[in-house]
N, C-alpha and C. Protein backbone atom coordinates (compact mmCIF):
# COMPACT_ATOMS: atom_id res chain seq x y z
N UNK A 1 -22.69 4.59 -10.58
CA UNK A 1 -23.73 5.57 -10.34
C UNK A 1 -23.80 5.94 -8.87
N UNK A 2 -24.22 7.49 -8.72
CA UNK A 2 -24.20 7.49 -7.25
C UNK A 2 -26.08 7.82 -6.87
N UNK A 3 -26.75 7.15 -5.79
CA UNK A 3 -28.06 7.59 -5.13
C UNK A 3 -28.16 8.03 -4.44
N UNK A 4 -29.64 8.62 -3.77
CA UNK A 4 -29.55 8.61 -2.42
C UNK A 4 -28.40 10.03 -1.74
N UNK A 5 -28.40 10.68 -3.07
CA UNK A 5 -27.07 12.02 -2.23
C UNK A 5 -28.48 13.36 -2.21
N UNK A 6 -27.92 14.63 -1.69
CA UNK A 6 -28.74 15.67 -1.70
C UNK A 6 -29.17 16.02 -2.77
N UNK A 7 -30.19 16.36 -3.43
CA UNK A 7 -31.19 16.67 -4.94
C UNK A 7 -30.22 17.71 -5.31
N UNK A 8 -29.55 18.39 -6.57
CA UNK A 8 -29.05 19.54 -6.86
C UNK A 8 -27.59 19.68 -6.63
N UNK A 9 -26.62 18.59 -5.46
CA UNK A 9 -25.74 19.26 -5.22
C UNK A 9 -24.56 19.10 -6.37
N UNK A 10 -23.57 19.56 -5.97
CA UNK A 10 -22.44 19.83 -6.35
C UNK A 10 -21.73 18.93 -5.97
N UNK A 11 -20.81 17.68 -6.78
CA UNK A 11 -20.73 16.44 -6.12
C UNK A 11 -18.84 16.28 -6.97
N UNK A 12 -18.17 15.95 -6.31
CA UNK A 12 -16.56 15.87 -6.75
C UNK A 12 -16.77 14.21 -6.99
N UNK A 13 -16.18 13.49 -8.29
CA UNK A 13 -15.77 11.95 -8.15
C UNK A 13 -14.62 12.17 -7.94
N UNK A 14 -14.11 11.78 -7.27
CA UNK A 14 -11.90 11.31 -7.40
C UNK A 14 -11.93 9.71 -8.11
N UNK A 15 -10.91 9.83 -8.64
CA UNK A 15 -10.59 8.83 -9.45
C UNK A 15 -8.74 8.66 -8.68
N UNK A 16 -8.64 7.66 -8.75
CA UNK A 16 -7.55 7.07 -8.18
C UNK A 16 -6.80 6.30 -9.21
N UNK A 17 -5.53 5.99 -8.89
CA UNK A 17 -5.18 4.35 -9.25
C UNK A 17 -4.73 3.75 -8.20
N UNK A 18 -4.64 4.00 -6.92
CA UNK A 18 -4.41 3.73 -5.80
C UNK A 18 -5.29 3.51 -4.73
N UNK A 19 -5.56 3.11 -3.87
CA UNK A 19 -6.15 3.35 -2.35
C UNK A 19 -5.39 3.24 -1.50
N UNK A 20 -5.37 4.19 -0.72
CA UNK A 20 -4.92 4.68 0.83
C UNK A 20 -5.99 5.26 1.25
N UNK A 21 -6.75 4.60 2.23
CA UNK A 21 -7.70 5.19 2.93
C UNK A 21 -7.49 6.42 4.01
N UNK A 22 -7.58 7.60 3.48
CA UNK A 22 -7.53 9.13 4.26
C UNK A 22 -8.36 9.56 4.80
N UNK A 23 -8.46 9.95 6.25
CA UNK A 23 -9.55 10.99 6.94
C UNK A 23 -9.87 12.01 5.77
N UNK A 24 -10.68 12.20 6.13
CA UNK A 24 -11.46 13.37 5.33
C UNK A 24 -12.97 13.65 5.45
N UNK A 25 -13.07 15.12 5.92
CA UNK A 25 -14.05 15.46 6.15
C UNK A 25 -15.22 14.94 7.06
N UNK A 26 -14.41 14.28 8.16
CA UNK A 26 -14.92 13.47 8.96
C UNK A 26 -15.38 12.06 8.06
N UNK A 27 -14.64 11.64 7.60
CA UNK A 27 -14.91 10.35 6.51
C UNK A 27 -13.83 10.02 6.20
N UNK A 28 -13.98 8.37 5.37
CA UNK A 28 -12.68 8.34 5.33
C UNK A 28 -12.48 8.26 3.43
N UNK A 29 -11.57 8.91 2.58
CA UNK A 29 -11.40 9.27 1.36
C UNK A 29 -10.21 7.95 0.76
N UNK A 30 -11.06 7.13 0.08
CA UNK A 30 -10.22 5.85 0.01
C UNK A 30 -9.19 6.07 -1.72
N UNK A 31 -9.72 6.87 -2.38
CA UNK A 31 -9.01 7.54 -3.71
C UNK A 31 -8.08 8.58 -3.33
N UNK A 32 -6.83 8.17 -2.61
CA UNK A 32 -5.76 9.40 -2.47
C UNK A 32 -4.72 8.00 -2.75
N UNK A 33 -3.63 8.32 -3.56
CA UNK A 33 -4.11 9.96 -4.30
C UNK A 33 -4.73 10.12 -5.20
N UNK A 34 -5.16 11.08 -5.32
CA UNK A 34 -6.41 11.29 -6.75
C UNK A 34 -5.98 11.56 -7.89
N UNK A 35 -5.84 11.09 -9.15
CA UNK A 35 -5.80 11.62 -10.12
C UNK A 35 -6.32 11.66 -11.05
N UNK A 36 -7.50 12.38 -11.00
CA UNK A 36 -8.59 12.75 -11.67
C UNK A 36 -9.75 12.78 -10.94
N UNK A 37 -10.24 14.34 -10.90
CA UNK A 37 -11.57 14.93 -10.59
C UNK A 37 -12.50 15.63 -11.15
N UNK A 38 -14.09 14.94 -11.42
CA UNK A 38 -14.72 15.20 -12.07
C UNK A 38 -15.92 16.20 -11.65
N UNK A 39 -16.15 17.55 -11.38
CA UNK A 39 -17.34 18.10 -11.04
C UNK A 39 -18.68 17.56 -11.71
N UNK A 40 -19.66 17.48 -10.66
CA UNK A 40 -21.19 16.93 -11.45
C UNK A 40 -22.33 17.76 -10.80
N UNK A 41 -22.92 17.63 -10.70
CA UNK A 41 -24.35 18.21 -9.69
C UNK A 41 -25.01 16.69 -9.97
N UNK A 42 -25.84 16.31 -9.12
CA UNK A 42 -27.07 15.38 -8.92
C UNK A 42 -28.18 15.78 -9.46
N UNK A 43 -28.78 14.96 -9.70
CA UNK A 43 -30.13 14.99 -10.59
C UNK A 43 -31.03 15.57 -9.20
N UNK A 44 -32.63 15.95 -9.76
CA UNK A 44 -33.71 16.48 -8.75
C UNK A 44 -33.76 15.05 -7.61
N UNK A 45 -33.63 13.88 -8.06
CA UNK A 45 -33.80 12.92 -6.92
C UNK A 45 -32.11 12.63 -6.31
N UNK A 46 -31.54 13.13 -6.35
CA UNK A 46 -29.93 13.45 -5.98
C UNK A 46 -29.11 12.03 -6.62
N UNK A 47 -29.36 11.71 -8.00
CA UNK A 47 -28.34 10.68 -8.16
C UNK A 47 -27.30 11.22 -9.31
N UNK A 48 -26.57 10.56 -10.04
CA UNK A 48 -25.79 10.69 -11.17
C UNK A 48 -25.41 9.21 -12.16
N UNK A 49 -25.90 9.25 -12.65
CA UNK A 49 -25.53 7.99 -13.35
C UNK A 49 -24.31 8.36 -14.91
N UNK A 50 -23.25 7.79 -15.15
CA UNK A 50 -22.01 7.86 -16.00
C UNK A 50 -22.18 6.49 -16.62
N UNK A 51 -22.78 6.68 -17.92
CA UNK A 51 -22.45 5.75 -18.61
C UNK A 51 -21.18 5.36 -18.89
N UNK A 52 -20.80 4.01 -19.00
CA UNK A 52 -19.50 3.25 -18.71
C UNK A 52 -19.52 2.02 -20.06
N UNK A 53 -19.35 2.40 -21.27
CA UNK A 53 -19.44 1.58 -22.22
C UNK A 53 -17.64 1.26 -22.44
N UNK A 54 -16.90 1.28 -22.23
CA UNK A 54 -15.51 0.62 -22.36
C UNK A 54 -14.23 1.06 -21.55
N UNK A 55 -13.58 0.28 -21.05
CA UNK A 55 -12.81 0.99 -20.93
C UNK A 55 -11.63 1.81 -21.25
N UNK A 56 -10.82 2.59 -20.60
CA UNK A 56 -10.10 4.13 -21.37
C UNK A 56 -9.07 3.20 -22.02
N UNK A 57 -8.82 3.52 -22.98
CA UNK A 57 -7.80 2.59 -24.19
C UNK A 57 -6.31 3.37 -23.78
N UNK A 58 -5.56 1.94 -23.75
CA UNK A 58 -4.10 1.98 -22.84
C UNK A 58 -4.13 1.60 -21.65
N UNK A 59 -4.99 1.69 -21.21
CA UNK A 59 -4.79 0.55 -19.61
C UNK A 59 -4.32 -0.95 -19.71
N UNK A 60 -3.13 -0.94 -19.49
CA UNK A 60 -3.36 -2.70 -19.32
C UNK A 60 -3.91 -3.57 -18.21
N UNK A 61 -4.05 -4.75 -19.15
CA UNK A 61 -5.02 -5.92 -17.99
C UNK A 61 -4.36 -5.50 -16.89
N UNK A 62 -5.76 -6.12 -15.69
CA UNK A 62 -5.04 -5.90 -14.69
C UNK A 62 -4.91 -4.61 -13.56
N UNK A 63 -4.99 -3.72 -14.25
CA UNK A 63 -5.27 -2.27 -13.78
C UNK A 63 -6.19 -2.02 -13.17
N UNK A 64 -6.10 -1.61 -11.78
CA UNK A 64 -7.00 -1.26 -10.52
C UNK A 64 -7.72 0.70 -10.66
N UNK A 65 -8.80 0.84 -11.00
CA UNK A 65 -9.48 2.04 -10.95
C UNK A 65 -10.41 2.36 -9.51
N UNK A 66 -10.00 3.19 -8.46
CA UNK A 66 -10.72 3.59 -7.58
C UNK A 66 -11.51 5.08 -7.99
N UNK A 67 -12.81 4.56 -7.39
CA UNK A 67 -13.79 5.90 -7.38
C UNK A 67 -14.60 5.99 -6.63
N UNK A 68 -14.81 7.52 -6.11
CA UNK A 68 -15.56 7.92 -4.84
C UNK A 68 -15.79 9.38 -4.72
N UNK A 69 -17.22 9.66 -4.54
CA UNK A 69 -17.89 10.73 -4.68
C UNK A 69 -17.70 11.27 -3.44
N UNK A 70 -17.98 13.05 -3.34
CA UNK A 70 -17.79 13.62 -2.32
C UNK A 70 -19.10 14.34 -2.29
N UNK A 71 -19.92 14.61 -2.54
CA UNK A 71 -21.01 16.06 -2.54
C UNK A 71 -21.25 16.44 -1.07
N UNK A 72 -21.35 17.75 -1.16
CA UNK A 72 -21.80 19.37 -1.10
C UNK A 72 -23.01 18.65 -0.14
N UNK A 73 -23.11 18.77 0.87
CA UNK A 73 -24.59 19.06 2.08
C UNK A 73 -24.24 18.85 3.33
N UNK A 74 -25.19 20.40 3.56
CA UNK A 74 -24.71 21.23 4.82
C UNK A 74 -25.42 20.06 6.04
N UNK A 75 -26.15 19.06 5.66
CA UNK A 75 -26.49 17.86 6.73
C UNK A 75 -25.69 17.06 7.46
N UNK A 76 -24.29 17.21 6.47
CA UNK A 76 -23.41 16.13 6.39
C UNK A 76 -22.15 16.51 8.06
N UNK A 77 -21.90 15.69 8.22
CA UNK A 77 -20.30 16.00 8.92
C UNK A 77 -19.93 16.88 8.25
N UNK A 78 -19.00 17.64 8.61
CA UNK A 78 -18.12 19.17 7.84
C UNK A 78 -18.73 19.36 6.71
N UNK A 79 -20.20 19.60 6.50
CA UNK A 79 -20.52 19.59 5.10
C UNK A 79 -20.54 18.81 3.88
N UNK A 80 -19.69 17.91 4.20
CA UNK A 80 -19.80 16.78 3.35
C UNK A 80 -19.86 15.54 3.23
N UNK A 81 -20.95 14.31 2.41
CA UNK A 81 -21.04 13.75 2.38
C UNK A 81 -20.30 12.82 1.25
N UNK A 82 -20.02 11.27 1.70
CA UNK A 82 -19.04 10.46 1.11
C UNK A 82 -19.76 9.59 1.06
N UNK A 83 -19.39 9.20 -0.49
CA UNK A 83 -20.10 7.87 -0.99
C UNK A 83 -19.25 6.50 -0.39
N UNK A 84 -19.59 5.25 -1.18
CA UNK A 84 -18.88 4.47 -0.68
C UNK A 84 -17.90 4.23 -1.88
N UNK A 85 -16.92 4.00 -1.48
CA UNK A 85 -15.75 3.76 -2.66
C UNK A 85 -15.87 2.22 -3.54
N UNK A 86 -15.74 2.68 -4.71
CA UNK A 86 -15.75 1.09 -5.88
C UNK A 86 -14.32 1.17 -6.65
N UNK A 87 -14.13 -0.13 -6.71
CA UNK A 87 -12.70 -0.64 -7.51
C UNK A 87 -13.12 -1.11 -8.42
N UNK A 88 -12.63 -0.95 -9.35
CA UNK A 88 -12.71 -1.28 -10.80
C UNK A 88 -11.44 -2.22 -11.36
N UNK A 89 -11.15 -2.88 -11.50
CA UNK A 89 -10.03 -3.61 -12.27
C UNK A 89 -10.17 -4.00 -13.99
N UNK A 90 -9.07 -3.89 -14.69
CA UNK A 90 -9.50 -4.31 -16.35
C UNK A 90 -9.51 -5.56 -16.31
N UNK A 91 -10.17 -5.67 -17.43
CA UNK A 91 -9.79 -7.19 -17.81
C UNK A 91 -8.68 -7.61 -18.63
C-alpha cells in the first residue's frame, strides 16, 4: 500500500524482477528495469491500497518482486514524488 502521497494524484507502480538502483527524477528508481506498470490515482487522503491475496501462479520459489510508486506532485523534486521501494520474494 502506498500513504501519505498527494490526495487525487496520478501515481505509476513499476514492478521489477530486478533492482538496479537509477537516478530518477531527482530520486533514486530502484525497479529498473521495469516490467510492469500499473497507472492508479490515490484516494482523497492520497493512499492506494492493492489487495494481495496470492501470489501470480508460475513464479517459482524463490523469486524476487520489486515495487515502487512514482506519483504526479508539482511539490516534489522535478514533479515527482518516490515512494520507498519493497521486495517481495515467493515462498
Amino acid at each position: 500500500g502506498l500513504t501519505n502521497a498527494r490526495p487525487g494524484a496520478l501515481s505509476a507502480l513499476f514492478v521489477s524482477l530486478a533492482s538496479t538502483p537509477t537516478p530518477f527524477k531527482g530520486g533514486v528508481l530502484v525497479t529498473v528495469p521495469v516490467t510492469l506498470t500499473v497507472y492508479l490515482l490515490t484516494n482523497p487522503l492520497g493512499s492506494i491500497q492493492i489487495p494481495w491475496a496470492a501470489w501470480p501462479a508460475g513464479l517459482p520459489g524463490g523469486t524476487s518482486l520489486y515495487f515502487q510508486y512514482a506519483i504526479k506532485d508539482l511539490a516534489a523534486v522535478q514533479g515527482v514524488a518516490l515512494s520507498n521501494g519493497l521486495k517481495a520474494t515467493a515462498p
